[in-house]
PDB file of N, CA and C in Angstrom:
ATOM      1  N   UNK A   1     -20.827  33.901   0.212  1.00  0.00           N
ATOM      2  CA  UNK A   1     -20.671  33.907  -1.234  1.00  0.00           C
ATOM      3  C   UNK A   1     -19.269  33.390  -1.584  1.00  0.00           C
ATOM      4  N   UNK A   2     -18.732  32.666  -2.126  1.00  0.00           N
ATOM      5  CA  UNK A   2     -17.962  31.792  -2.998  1.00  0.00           C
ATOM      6  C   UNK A   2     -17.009  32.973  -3.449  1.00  0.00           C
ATOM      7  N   UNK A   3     -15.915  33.047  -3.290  1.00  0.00           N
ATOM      8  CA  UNK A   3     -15.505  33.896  -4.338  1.00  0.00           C
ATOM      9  C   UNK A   3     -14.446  33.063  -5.126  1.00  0.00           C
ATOM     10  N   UNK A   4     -13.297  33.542  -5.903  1.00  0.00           N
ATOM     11  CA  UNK A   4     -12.938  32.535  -7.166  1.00  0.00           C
ATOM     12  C   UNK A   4     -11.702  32.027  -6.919  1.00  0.00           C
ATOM     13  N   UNK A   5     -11.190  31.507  -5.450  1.00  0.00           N
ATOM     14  CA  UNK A   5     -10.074  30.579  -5.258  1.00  0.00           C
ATOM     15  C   UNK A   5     -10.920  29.341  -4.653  1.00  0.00           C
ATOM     16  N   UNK A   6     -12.418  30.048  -3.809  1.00  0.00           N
ATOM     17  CA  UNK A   6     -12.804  28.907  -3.913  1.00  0.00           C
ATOM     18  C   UNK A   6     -13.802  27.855  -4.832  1.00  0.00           C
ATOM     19  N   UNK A   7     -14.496  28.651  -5.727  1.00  0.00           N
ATOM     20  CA  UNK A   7     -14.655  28.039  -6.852  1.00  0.00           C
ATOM     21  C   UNK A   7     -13.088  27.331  -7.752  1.00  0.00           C
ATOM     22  N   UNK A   8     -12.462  27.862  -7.512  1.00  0.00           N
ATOM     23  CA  UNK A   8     -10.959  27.216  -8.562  1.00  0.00           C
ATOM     24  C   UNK A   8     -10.675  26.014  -7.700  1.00  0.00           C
ATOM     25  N   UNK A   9     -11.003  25.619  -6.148  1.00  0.00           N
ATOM     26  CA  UNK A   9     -10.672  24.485  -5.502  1.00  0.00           C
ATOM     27  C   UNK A   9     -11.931  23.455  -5.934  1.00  0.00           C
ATOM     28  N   UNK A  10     -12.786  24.177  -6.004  1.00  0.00           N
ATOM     29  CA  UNK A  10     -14.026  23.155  -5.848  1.00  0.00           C
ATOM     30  C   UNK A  10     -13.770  22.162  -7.533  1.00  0.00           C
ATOM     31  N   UNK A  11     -13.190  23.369  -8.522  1.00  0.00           N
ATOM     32  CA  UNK A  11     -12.902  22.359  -9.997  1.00  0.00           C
ATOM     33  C   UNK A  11     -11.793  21.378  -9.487  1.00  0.00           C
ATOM     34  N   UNK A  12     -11.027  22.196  -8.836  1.00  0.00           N
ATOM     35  CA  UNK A  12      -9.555  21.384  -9.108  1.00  0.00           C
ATOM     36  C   UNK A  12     -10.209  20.000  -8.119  1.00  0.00           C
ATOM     37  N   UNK A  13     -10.876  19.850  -6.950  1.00  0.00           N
ATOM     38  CA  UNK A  13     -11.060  18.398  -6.642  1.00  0.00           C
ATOM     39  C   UNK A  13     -12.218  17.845  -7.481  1.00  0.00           C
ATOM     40  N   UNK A  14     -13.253  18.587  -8.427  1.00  0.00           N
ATOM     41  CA  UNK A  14     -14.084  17.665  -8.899  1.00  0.00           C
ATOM     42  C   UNK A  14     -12.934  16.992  -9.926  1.00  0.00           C
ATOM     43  N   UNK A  15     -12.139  17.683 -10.740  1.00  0.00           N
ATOM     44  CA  UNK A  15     -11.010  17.202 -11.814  1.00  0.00           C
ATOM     45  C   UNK A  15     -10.501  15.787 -11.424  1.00  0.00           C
ATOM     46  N   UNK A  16      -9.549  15.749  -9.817  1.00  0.00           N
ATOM     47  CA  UNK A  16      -9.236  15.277  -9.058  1.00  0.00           C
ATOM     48  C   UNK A  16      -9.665  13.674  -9.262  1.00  0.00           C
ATOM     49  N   UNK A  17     -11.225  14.051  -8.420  1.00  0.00           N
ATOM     50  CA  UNK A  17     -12.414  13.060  -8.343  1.00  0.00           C
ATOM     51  C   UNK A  17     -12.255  12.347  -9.429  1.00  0.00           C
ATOM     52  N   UNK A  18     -12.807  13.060 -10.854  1.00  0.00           N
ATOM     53  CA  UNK A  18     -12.804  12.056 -12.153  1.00  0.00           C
ATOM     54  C   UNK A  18     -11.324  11.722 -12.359  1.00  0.00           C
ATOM     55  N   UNK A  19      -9.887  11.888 -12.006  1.00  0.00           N
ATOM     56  CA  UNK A  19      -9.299  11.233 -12.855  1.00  0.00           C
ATOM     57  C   UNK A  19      -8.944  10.027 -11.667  1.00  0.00           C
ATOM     58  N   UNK A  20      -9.263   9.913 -10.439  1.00  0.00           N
ATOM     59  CA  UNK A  20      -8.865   8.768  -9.961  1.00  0.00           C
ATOM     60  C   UNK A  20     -10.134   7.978  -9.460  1.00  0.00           C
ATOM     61  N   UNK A  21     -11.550   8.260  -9.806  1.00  0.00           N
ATOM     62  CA  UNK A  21     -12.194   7.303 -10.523  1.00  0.00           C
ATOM     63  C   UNK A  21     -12.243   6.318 -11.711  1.00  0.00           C
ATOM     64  N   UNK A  22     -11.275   6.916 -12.378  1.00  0.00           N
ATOM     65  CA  UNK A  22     -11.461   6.573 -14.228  1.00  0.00           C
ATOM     66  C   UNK A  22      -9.804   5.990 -13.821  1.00  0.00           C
ATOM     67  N   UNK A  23      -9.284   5.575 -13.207  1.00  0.00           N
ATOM     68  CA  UNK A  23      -8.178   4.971 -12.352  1.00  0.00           C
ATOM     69  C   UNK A  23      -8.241   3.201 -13.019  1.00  0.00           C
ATOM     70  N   UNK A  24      -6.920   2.652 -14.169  1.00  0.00           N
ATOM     71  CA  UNK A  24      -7.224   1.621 -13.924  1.00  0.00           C
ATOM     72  C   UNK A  24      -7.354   0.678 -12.829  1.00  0.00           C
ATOM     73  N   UNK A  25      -7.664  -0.086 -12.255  1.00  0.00           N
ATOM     74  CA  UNK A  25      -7.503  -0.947 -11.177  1.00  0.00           C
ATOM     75  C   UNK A  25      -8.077  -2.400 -11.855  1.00  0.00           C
ATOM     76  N   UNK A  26      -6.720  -2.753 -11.481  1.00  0.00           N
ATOM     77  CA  UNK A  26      -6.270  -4.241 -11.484  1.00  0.00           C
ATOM     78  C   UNK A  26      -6.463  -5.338 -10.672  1.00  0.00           C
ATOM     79  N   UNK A  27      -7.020  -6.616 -10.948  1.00  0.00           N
ATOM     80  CA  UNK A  27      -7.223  -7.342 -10.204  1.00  0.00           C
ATOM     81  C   UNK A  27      -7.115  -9.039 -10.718  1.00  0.00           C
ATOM     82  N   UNK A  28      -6.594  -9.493  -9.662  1.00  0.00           N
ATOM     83  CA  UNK A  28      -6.483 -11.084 -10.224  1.00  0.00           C
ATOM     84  C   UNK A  28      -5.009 -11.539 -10.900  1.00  0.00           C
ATOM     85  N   UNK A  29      -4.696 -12.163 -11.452  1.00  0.00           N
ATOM     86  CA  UNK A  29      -3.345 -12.653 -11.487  1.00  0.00           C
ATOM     87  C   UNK A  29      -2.859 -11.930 -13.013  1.00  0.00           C
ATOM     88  N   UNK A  30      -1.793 -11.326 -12.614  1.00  0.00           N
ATOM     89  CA  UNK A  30      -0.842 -10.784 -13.508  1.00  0.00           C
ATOM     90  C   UNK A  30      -0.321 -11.582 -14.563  1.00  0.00           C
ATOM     91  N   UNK A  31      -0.231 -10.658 -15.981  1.00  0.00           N
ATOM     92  CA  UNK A  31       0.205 -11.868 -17.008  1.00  0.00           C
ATOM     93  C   UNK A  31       1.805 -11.552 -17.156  1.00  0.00           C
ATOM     94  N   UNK A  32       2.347 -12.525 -17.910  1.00  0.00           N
ATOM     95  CA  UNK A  32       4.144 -12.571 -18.073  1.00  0.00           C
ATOM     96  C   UNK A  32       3.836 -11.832 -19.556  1.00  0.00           C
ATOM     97  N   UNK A  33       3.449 -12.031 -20.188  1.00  0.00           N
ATOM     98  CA  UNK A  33       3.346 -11.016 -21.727  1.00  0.00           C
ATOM     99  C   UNK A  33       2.427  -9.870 -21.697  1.00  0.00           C
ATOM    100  N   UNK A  34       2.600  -9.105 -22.401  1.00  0.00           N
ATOM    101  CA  UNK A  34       1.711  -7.743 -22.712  1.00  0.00           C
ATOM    102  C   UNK A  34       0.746  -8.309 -23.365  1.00  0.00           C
ATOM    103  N   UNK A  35      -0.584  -7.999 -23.304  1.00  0.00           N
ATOM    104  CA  UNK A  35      -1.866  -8.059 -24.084  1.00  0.00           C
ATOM    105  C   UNK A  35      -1.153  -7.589 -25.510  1.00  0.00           C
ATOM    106  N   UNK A  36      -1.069  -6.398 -25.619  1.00  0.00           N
ATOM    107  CA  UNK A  36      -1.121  -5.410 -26.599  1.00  0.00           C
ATOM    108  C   UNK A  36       0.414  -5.770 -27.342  1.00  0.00           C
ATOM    109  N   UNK A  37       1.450  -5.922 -27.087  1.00  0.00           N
ATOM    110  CA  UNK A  37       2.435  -6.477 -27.774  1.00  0.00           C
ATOM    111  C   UNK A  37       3.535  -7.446 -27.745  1.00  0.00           C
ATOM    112  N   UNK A  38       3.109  -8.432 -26.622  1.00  0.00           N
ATOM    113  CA  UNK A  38       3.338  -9.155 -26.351  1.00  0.00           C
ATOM    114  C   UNK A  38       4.769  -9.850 -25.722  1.00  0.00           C
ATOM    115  N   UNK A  39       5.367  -8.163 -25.469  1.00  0.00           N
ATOM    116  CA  UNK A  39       6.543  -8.576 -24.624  1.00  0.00           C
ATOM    117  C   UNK A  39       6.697  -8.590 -23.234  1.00  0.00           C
ATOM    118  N   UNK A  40       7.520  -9.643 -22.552  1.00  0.00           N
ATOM    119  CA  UNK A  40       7.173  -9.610 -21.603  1.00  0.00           C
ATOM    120  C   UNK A  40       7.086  -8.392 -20.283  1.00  0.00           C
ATOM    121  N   UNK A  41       6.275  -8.833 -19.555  1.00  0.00           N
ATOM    122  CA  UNK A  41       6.081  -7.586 -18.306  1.00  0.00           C
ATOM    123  C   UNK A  41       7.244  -8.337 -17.179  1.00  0.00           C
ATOM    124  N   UNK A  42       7.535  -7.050 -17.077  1.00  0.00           N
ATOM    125  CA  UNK A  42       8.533  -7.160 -16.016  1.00  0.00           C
ATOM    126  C   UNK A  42       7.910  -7.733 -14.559  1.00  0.00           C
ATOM    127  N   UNK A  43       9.186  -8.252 -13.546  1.00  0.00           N
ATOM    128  CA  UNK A  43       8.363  -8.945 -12.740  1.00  0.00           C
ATOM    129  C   UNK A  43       8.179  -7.906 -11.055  1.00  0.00           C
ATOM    130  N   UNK A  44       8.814  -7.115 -10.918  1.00  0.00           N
ATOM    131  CA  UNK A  44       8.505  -5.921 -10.822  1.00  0.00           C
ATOM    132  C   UNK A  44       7.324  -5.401 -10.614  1.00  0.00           C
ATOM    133  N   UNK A  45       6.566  -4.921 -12.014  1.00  0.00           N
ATOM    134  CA  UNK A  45       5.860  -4.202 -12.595  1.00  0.00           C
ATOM    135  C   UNK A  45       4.451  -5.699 -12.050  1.00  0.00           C
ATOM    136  N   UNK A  46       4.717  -6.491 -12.217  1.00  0.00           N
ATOM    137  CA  UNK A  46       3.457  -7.700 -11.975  1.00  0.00           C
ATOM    138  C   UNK A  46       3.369  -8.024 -10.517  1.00  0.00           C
ATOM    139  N   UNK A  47       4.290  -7.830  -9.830  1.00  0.00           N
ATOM    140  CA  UNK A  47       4.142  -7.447  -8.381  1.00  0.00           C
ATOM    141  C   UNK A  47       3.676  -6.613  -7.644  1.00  0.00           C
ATOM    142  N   UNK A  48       4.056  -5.160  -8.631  1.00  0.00           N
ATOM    143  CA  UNK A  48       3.297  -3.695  -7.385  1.00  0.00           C
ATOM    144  C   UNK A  48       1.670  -3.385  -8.199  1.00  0.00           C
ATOM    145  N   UNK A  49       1.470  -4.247  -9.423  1.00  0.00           N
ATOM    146  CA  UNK A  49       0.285  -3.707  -9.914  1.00  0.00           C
ATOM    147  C   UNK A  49      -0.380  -5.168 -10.346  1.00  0.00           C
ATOM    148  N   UNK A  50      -1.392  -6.004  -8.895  1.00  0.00           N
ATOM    149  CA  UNK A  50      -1.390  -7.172  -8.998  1.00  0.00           C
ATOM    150  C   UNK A  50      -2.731  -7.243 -10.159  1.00  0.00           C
ATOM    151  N   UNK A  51      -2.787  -8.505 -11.419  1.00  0.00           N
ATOM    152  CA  UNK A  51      -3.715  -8.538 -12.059  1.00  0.00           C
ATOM    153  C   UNK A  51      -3.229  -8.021 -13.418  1.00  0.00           C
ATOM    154  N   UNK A  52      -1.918  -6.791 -13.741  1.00  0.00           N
ATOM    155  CA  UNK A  52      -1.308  -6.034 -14.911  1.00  0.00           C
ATOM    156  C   UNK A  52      -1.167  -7.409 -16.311  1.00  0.00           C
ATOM    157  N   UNK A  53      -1.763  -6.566 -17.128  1.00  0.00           N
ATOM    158  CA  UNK A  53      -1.907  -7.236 -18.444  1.00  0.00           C
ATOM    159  C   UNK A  53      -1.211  -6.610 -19.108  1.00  0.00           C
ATOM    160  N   UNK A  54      -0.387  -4.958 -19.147  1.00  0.00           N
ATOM    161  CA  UNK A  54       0.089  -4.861 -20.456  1.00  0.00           C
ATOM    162  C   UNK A  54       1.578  -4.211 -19.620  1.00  0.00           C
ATOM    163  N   UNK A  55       2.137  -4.052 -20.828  1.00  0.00           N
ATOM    164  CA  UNK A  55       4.120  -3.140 -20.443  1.00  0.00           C
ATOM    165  C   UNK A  55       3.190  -1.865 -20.092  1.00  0.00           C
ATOM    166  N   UNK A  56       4.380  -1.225 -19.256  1.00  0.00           N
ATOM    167  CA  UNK A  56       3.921   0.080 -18.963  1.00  0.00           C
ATOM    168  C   UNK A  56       3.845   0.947 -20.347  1.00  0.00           C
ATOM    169  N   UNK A  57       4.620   0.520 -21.185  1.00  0.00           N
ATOM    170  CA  UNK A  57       4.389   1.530 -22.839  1.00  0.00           C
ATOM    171  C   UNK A  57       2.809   1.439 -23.243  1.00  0.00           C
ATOM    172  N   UNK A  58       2.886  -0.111 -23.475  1.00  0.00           N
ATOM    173  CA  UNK A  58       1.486  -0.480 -23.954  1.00  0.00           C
ATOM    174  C   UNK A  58       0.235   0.826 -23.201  1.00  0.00           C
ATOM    175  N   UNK A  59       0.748   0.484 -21.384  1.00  0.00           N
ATOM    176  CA  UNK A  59      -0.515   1.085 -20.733  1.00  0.00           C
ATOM    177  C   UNK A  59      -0.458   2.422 -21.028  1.00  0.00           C
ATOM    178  N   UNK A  60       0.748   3.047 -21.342  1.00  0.00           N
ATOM    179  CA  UNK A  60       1.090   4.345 -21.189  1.00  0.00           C
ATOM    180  C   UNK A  60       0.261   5.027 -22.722  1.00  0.00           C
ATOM    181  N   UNK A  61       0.175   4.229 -23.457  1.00  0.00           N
ATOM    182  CA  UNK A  61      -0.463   4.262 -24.703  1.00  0.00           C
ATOM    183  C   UNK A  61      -2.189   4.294 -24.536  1.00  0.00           C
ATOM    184  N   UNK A  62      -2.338   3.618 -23.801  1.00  0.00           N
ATOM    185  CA  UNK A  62      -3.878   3.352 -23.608  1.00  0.00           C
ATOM    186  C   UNK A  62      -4.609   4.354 -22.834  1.00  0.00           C
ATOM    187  N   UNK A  63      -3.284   4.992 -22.173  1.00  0.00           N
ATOM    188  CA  UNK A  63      -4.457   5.901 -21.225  1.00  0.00           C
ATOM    189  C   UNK A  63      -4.344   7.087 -22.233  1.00  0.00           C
ATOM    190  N   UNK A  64      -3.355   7.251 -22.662  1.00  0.00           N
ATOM    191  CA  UNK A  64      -2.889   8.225 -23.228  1.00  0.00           C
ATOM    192  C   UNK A  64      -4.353   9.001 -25.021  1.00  0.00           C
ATOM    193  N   UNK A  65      -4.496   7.544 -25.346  1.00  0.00           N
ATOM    194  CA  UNK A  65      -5.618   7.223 -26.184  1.00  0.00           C
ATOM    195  C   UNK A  65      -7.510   7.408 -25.695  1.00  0.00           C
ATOM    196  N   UNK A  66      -7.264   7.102 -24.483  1.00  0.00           N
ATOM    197  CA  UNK A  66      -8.329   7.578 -23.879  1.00  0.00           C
ATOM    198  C   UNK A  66      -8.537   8.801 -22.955  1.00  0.00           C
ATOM    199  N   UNK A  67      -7.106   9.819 -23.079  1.00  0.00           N
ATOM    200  CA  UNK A  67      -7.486  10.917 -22.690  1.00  0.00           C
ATOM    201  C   UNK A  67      -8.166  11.880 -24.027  1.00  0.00           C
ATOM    202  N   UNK A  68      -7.229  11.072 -24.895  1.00  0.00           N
ATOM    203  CA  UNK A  68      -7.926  12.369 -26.068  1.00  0.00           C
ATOM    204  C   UNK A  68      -9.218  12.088 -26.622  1.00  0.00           C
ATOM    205  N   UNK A  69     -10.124  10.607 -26.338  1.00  0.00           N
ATOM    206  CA  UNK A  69     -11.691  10.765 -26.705  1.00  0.00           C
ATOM    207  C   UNK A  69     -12.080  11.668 -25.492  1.00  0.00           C
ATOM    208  N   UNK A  70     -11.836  12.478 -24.466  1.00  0.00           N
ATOM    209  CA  UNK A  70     -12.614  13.027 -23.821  1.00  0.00           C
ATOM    210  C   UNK A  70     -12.843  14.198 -24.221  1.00  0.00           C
TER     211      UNK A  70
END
């Protein structure tokens, strides 16, 4: 029988599971401007995250926007 640290593990990796499914992942060639406001992305930032379309604000905005429709 289960008792309730291991039910509290079994949420904490399903939690886990969905948030690095729902994980952007990037692919294909990185842009020099942000989608979303059009300043440029650092070159940096277009190197360790190959395919990145927006500033980390922009992205930081987007996920941030799609945590609260859940």
């Amino acid at each position: 029988m289960a008792d309730q640290i291991d039910i509290a593990h079994e949420r904490i990796e399903q939690q886990l599971a969905e948030s690095l499914s729902q994980r952007v992942r990037y692919k294909g060639k990185s842009a020099r401007r942000c989608a979303d406001c059009g300043e440029p992305i650092p070159d940096v930032r277009r190197r360790s995250v190959p395919g990145v379309q927006t500033c980390v604000i922009c992205q930081e905005v987007r996920e941030r926007a799609a945590r609260e429709r859940r």
